[in-house]
Protein backbone atom coordinates (compact mmCIF):
# COMPACT_ATOMS: atom_id res chain seq x y z
CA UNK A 1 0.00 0.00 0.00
CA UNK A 2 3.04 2.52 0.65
CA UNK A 3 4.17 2.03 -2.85
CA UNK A 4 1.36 3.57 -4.63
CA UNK A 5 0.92 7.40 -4.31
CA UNK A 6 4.82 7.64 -4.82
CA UNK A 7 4.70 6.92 -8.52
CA UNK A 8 7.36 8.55 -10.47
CA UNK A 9 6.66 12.25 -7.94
CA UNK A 10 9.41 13.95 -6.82
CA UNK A 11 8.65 14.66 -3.56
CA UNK A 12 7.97 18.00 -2.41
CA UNK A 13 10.33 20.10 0.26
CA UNK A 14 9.65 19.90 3.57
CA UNK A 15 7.04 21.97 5.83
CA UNK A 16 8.84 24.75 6.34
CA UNK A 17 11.56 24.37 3.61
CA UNK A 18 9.81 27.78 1.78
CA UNK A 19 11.49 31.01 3.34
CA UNK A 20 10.13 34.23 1.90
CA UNK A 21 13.07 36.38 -0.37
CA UNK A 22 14.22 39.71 1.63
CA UNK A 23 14.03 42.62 -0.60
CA UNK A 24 17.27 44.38 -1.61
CA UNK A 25 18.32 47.15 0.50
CA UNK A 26 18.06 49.57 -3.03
CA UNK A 27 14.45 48.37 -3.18
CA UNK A 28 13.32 49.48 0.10
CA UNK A 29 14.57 52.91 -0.41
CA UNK A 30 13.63 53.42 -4.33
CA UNK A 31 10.34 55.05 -3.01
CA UNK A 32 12.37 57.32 -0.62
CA UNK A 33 14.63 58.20 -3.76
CA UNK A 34 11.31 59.00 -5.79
CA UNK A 35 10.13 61.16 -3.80
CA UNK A 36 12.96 63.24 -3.32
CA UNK A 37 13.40 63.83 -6.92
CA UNK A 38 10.16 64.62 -7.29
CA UNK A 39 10.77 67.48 -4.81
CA UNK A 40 13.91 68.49 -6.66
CA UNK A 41 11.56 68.80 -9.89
CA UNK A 42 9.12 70.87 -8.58
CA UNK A 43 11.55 72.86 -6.55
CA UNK A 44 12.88 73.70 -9.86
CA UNK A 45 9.50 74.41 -11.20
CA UNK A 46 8.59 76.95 -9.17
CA UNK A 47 11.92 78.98 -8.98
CA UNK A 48 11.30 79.33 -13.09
CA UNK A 49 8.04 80.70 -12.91
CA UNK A 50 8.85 82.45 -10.04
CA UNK A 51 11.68 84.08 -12.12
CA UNK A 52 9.62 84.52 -15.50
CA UNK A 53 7.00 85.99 -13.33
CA UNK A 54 8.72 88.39 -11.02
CA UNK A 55 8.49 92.52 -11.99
CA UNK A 56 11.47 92.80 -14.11
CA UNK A 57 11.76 89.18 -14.63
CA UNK A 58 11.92 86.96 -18.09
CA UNK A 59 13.75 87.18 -21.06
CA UNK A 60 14.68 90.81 -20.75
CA UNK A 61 16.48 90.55 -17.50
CA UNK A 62 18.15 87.63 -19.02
CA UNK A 63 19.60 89.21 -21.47
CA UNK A 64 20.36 92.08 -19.75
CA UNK A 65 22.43 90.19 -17.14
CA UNK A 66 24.32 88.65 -19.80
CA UNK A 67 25.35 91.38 -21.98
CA UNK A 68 28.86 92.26 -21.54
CA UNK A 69 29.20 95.72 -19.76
CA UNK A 70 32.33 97.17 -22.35
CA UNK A 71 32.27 97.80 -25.78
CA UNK A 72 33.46 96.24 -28.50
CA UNK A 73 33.32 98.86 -31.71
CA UNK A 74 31.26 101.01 -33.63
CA UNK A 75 30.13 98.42 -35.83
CA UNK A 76 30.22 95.56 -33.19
CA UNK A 77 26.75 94.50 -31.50
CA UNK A 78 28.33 95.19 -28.66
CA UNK A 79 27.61 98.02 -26.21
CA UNK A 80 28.96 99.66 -23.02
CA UNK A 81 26.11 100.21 -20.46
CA UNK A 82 26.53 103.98 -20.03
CA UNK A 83 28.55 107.10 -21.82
CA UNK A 84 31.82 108.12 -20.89
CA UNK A 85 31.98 110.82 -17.66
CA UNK A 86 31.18 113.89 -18.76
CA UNK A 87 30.29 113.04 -21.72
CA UNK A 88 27.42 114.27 -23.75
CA UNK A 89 24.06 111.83 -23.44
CA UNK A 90 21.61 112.88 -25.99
CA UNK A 91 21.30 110.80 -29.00
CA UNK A 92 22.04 111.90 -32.45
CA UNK A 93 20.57 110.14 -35.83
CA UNK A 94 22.51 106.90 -37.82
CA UNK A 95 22.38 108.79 -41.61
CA UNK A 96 23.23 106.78 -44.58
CA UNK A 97 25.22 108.22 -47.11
CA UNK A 98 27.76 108.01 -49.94
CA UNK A 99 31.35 109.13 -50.41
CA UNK A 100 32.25 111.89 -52.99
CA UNK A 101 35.66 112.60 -51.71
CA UNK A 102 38.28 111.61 -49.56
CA UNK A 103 40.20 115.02 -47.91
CA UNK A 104 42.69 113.28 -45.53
CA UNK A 105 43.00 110.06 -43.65
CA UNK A 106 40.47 111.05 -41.35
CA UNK A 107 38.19 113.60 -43.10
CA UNK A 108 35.66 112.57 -46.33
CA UNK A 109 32.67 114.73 -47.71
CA UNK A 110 29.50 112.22 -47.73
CA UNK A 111 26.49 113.38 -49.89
CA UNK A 112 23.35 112.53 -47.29
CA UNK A 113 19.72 113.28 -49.15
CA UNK A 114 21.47 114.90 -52.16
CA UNK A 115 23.59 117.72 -49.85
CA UNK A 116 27.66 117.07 -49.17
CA UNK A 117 28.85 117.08 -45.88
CA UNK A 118 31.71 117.04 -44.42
CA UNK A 119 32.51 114.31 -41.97
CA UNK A 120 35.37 114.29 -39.24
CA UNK A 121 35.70 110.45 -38.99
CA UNK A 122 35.78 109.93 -34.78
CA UNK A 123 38.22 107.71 -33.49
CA UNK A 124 41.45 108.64 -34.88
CA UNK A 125 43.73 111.49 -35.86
CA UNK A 126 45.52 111.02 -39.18
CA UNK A 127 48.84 112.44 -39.44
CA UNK A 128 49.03 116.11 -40.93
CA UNK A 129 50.07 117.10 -44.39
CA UNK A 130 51.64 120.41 -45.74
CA UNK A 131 49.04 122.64 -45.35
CA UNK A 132 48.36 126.44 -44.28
CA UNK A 133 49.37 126.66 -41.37
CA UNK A 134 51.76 123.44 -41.70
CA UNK A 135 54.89 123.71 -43.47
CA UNK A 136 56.07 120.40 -43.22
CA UNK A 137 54.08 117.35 -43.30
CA UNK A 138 53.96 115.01 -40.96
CA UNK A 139 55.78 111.56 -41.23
CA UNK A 140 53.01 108.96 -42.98
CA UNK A 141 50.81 111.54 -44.08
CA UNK A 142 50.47 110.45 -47.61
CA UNK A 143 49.99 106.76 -46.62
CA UNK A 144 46.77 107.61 -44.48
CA UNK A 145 45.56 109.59 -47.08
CA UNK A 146 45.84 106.37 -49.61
CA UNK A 147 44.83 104.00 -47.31
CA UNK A 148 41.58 105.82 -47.33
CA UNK A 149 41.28 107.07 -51.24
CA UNK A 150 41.22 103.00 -51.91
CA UNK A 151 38.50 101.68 -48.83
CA UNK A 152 36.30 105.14 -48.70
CA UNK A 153 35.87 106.94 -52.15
CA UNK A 154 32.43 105.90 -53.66
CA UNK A 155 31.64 103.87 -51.21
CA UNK A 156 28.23 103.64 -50.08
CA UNK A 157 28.28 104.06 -46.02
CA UNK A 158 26.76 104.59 -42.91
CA UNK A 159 27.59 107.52 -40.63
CA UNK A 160 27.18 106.45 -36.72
CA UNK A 161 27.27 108.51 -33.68
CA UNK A 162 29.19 108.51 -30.62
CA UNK A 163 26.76 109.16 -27.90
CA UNK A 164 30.12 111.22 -25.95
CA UNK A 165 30.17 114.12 -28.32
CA UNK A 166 28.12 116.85 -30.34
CA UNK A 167 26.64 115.51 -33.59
CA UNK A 168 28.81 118.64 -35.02
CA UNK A 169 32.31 120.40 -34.18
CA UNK A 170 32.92 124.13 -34.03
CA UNK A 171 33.85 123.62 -37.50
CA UNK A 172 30.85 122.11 -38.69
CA UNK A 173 32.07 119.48 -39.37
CA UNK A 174 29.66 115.83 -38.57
CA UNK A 175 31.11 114.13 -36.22
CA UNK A 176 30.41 110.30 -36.89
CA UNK A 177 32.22 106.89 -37.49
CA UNK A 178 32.21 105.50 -40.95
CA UNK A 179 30.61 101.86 -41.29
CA UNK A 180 31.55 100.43 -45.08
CA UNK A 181 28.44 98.04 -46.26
CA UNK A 182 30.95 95.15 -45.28
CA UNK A 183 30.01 96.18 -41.35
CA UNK A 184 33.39 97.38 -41.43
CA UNK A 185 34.26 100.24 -39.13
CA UNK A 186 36.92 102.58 -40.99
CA UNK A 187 38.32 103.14 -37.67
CA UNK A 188 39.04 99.81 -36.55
CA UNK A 189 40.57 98.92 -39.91
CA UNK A 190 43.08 102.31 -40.16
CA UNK A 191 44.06 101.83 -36.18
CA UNK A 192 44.87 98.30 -36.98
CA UNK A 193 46.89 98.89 -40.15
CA UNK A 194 48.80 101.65 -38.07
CA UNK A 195 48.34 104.35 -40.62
CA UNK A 196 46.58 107.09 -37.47
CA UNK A 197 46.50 107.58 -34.26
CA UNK A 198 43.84 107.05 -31.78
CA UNK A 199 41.89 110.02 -30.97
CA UNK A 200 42.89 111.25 -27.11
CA UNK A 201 41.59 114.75 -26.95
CA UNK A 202 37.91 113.08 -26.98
CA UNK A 203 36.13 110.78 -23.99
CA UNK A 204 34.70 109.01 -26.61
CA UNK A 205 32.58 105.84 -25.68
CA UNK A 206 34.82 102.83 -27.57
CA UNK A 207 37.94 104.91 -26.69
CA UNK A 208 39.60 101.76 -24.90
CA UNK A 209 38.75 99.45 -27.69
CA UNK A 210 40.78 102.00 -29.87
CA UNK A 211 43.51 102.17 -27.01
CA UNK A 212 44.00 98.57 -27.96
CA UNK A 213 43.84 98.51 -31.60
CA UNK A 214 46.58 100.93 -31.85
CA UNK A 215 48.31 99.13 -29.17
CA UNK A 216 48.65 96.11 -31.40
CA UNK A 217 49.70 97.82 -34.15
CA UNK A 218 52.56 99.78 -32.23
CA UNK A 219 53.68 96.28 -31.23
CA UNK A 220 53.27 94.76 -34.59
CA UNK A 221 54.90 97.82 -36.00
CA UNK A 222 52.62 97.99 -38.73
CA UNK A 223 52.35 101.74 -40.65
CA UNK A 224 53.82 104.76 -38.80
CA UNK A 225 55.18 102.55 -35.75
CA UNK A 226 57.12 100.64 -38.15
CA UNK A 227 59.84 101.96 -40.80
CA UNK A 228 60.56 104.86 -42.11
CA UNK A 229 58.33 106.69 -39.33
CA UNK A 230 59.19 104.59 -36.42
CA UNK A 231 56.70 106.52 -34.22
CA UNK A 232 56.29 106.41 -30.71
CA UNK A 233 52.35 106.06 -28.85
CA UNK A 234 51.40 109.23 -27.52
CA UNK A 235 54.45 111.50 -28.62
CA UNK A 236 54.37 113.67 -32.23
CA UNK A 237 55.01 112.12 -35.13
CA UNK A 238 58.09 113.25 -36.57
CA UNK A 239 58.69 114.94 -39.69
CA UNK A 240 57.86 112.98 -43.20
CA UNK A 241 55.48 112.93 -45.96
């Protein structure tokens, strides 16, 4: 009789032989973990529409805290936050223009609507020629005045402000900076080929970008810091044509 019931079963484990798996430490505290992330989240959450919704806040303030605080140039997108000290605040117009002749290295006539005018280009100070009251020119004079015959004359341009100073001099003359179409800035490009001087008698507001430009010509000895003039940053030029 014991040998039926037994037929070809493997017998079963013991009472008792079952022993229920312990979780995995990680397991027990993955509901912990959830639930601090999810307070992290919406922690988040509300400090960005907190931010977007604050007087002042948003995009604006965003931008506005990451714009640089100096200047880069005239034709940069780049702009200091306030004028130089002293310096004159009221805004003058951007005019668009062409040139009908090149005077000197840092003086062109523009026609603006159909009337010439004469433009002192701001920035720089291009070295004298024979003249009036100048009997001898001063060394690189000539070169200036090529270097901008060949980039200015006929070129179709626009005249920009500085912000710092009058939009005319006691001459009458309109003070401006000369932008080619290229979004070139005449300034940057005659201070970098050395062939002027930056501009000290005026607070103007990109004065220490030009500082620099002429710096690294000076160094490079690139147009009147280099051969024949061999000129020296903030003494006269010397004697030449």
């Amino acid at each position: 009789m014991g040998s039926h019931g037994g037929g070809g079963r493997t017998p079963g484990p013991t009472t008792g032989a079952h022993h229920a798996v312990a979780p995995r430490p990680w397991r027990r505290r993955l509901p912990l973990l959830l639930a601090a992330l999810a307070g992290v989240v919406l922690l988040a959450v509300g400090l960005l529409v907190g931010r977007l919704t604050a007087p002042g806040g948003g995009a604006a303030s965003v931008a506005a805290a990451a714009a640089p605080a100096s200047a880069t140039s005239a034709s940069g997108a780049t702009s200091p936050a306030a004028p130089s000290p002293g310096g004159v605040s009221e805004t003058h117009p951007t005019l668009l223009g062409q040139i009908v002749r090149v005077d000197s290295g840092d003086e062109v006539v523009v026609r603006i609507d159909g009337a010439e005018q004469v433009v002192s280009i701001l920035g720089i100070t291009a070295p004298r020629p024979v003249g009036p009251d100048r009997a001898t020119a001063e060394c690189g004079a000539s070169a200036a005045l090529r270097f901008a015959d060949q980039r200015l004359s006929g070129q179709a341009v626009t005249l920009v402000p500085d912000p710092t100073v009058p939009a005319l001099d006691e001459h009458g003359r309109r003070l401006a900076y000369v932008v080619l179409s290229t979004q070139l800035n005449f300034t940057d490009a005659a201070l970098l080929a050395g062939v002027v001087t930056a501009d000290t008698d005026r607070r103007l507001w990109y004065a220490p970008v030009f500082a620099r430009e002429q710096s690294d010509a000076a160094d490079a000895g690139r147009g009147i810091w280099g051969a024949p003039c061999r000129a020296t940053p903030g003494q006269p030029l010397p004697p030449g044509s």
